[in-house]
Protein backbone atom coordinates (compact mmCIF):
# COMPACT_ATOMS: atom_id res chain seq x y z
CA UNK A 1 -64.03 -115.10 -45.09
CA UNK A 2 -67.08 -113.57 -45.35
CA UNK A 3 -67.65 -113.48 -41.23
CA UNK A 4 -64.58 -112.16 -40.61
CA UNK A 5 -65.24 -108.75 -43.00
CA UNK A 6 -68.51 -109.02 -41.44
CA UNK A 7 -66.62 -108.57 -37.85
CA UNK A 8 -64.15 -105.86 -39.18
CA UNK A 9 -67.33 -103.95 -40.28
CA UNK A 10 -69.33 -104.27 -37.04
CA UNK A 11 -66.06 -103.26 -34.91
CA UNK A 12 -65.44 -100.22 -36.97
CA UNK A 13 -69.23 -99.52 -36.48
CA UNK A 14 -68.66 -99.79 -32.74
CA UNK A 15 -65.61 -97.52 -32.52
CA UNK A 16 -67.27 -94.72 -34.40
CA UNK A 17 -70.80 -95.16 -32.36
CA UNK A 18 -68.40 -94.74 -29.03
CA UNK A 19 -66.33 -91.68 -31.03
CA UNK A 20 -69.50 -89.72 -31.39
CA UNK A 21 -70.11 -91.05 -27.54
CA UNK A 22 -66.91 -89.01 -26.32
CA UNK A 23 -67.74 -86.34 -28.93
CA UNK A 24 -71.23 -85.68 -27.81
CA UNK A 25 -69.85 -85.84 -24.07
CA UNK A 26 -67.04 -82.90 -24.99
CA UNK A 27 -69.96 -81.26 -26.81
CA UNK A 28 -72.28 -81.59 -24.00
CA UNK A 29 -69.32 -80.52 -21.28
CA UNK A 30 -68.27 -77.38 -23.46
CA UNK A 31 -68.48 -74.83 -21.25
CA UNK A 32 -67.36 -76.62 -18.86
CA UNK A 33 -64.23 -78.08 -20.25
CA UNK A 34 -63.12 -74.72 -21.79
CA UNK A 35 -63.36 -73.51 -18.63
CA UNK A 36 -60.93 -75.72 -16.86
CA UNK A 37 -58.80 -75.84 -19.56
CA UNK A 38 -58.73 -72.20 -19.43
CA UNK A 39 -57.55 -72.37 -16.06
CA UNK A 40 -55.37 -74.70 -16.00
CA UNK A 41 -53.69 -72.46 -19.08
CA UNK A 42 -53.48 -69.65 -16.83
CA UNK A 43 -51.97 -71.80 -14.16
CA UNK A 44 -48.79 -71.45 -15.81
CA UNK A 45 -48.48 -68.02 -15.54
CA UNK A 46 -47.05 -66.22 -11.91
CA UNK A 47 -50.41 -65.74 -9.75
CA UNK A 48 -50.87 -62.46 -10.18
CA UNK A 49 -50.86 -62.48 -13.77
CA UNK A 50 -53.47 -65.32 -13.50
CA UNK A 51 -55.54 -63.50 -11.51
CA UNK A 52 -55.62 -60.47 -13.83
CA UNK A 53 -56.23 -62.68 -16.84
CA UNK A 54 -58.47 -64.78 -15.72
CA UNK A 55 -60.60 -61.83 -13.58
CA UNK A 56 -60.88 -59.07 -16.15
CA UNK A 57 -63.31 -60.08 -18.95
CA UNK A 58 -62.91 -56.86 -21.03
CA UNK A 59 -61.07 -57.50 -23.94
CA UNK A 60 -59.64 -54.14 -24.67
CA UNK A 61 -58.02 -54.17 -21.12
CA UNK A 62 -57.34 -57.71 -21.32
CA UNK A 63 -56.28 -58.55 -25.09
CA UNK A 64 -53.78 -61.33 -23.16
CA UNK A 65 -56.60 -62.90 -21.60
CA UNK A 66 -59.26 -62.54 -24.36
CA UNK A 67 -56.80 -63.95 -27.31
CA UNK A 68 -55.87 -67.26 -24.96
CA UNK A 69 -59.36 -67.86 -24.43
CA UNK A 70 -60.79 -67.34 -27.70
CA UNK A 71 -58.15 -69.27 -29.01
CA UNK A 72 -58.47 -72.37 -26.79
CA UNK A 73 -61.94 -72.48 -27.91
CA UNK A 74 -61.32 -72.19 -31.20
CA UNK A 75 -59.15 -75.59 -30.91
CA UNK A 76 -61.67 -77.35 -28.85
CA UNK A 77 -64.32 -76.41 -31.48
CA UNK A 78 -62.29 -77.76 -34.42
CA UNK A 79 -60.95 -80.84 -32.51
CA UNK A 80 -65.17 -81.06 -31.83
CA UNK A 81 -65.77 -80.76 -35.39
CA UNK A 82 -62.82 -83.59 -36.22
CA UNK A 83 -61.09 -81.07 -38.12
CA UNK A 84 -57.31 -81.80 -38.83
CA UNK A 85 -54.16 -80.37 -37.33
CA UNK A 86 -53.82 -77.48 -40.30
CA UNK A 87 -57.38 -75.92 -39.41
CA UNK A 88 -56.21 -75.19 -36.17
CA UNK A 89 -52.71 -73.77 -36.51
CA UNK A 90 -54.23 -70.52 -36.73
CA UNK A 91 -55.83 -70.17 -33.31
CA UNK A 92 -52.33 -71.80 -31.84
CA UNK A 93 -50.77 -69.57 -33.62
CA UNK A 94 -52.53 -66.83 -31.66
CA UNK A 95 -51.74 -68.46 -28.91
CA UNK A 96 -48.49 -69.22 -29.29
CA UNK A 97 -47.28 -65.52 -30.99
CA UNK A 98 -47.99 -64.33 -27.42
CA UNK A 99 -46.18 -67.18 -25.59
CA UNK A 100 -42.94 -66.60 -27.40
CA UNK A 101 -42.78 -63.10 -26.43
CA UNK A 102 -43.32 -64.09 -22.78
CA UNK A 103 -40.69 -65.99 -20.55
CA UNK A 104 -41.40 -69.46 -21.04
CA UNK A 105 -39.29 -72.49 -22.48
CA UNK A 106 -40.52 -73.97 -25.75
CA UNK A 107 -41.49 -76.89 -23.56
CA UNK A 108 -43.43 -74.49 -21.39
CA UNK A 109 -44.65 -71.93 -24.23
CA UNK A 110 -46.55 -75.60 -26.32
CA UNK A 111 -47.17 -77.26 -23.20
CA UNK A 112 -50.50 -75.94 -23.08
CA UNK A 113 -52.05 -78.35 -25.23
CA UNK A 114 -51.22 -81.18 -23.44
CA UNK A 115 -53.45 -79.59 -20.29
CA UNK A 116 -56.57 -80.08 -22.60
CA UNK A 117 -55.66 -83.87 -22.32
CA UNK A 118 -55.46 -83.35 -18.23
CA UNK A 119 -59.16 -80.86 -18.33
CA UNK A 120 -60.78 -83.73 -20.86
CA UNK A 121 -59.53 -86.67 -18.30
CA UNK A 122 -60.53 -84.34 -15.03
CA UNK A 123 -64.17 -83.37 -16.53
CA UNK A 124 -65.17 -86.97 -18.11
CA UNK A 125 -62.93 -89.13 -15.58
CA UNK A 126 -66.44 -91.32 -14.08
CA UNK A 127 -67.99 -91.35 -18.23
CA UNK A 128 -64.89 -92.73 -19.47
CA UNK A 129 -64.76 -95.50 -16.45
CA UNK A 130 -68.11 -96.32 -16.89
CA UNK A 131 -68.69 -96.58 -20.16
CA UNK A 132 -65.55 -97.87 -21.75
CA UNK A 133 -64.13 -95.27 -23.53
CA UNK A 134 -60.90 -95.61 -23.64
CA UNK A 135 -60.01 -96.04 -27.03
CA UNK A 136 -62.24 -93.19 -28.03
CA UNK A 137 -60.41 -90.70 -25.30
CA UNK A 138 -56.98 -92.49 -26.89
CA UNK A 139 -58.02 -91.48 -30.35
CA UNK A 140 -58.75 -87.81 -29.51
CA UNK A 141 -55.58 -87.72 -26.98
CA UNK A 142 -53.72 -88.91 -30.73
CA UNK A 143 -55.10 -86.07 -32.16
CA UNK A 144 -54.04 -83.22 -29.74
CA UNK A 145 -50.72 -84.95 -29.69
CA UNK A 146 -50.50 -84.15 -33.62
CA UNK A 147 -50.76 -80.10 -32.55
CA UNK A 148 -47.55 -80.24 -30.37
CA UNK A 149 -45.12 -80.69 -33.41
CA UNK A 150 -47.64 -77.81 -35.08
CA UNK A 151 -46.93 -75.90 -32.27
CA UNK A 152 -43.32 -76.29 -31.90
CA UNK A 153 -43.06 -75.02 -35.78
CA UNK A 154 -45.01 -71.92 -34.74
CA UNK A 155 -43.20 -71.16 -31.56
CA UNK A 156 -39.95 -71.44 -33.68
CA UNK A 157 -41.01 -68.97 -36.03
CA UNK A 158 -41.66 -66.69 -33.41
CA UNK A 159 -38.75 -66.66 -31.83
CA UNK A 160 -36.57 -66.68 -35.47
CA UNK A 161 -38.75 -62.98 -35.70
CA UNK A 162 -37.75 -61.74 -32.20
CA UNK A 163 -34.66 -62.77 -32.92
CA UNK A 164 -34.02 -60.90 -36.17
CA UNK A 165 -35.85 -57.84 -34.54
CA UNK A 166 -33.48 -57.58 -31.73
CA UNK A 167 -30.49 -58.70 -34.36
CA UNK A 168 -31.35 -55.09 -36.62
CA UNK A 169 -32.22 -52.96 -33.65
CA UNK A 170 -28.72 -53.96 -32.22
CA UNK A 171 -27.28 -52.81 -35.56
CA UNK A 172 -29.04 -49.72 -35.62
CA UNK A 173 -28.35 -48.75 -32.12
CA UNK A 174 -24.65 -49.53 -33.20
CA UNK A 175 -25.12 -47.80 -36.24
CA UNK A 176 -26.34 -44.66 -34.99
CA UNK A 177 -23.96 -44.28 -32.07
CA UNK A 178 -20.88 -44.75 -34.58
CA UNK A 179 -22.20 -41.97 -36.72
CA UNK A 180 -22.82 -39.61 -33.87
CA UNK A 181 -19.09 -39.71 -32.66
CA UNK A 182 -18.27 -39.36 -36.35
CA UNK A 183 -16.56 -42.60 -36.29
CA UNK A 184 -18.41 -44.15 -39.34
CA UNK A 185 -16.83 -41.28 -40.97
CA UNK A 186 -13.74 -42.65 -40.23
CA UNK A 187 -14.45 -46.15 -41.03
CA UNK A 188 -15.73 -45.35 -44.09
CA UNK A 189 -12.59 -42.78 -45.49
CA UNK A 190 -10.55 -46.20 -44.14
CA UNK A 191 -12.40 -48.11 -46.18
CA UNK A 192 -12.28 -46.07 -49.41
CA UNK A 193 -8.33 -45.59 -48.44
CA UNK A 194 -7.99 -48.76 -48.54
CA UNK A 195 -9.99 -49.74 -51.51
CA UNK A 196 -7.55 -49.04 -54.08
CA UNK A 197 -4.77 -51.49 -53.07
């Protein structure tokens, strides 16, 4: 009994010595890794859109650009940290807020996260052959899975607000028009006409 809770205890040791492994890898690869994830983000834009956001590094004349890459780096931070999903809902949700206004699927406007899984694979591809670390890079993959459905909620919402927007302006185009060719008067002596039967 007693030397297999000893072996439970030394494997759990081992998996958290080869977590901090991949951790102080992604730490170590950073720059690097936000980077090509950044890229690979902008890859899903048309190319001449990418080339504006990735090329111009002022903020003011870039707020696109700027928000998507402070926000990717906020998630990679808090996944670095081992925060949970909720701490970093609010730099998707910068992220996201500006892919539901743009032309993309839902598939397309979440899909970004799973291109951190594809820049964390291309940047420690020969460190996680050599040294084993698969279930490490499985564990981490588990958590940036968890942000999709986080994601999805926050795209949703999005789009329920566009939606709604477009909904009242409709109205109040409709609106207006009537009462400029007077016939919202109309409608509403109609209305009181026929109130009383």
């Amino acid at each position: 009994m007693f030397e297999c809770v000893a072996t439970l205890y030394i494997k759990k040791v081992s998996l958290q010595k080869k977590s901090m492994k991949i951790s102080s890898l992604l730490l170590e690869k950073k720059p690097k890794l936000l980077k090509k994830w950044f890229d690979l983000i902008l890859e899903t834009y048309p190319p001449d859109t990418a080339i504006f956001l990735k090329g111009q590094k002022n903020r003011f004349a870039n707020p696109v650009g700027h928000t998507i890459f402070e926000g990717a780096e906020g998630i990679l931070d808090q996944l670095l940290q081992g925060n949970d999903a909720d701490s970093i809902s609010a730099f998707l949700d910068n992220i996201i807020r500006i892919r539901a206004i743009q032309n993309f699927t839902p598939s397309q406007a979440v899909g970004f996260i799973f291109l951190l899984k594809k820049a964390i694979r291309a940047e420690l591809a020969n460190e996680i052959r050599e040294q084993q670390m698969h279930e490490e890079l499985f564990m981490l993959e588990s958590k940036i899975d968890e942000l999709i459905s986080i994601s999805f909620d926050i795209y949703i919402k999005y789009r329920e607000k566009i939606y709604k927007m477009r909904a009242n302006e409709l109205i109040n185009r409709t609106s207006r028009l009537l009462k400029r060719s007077n016939m919202f008067k109309e409608l509403e002596v109609e209305d009181r006409g026929t109130a009383g039967l």
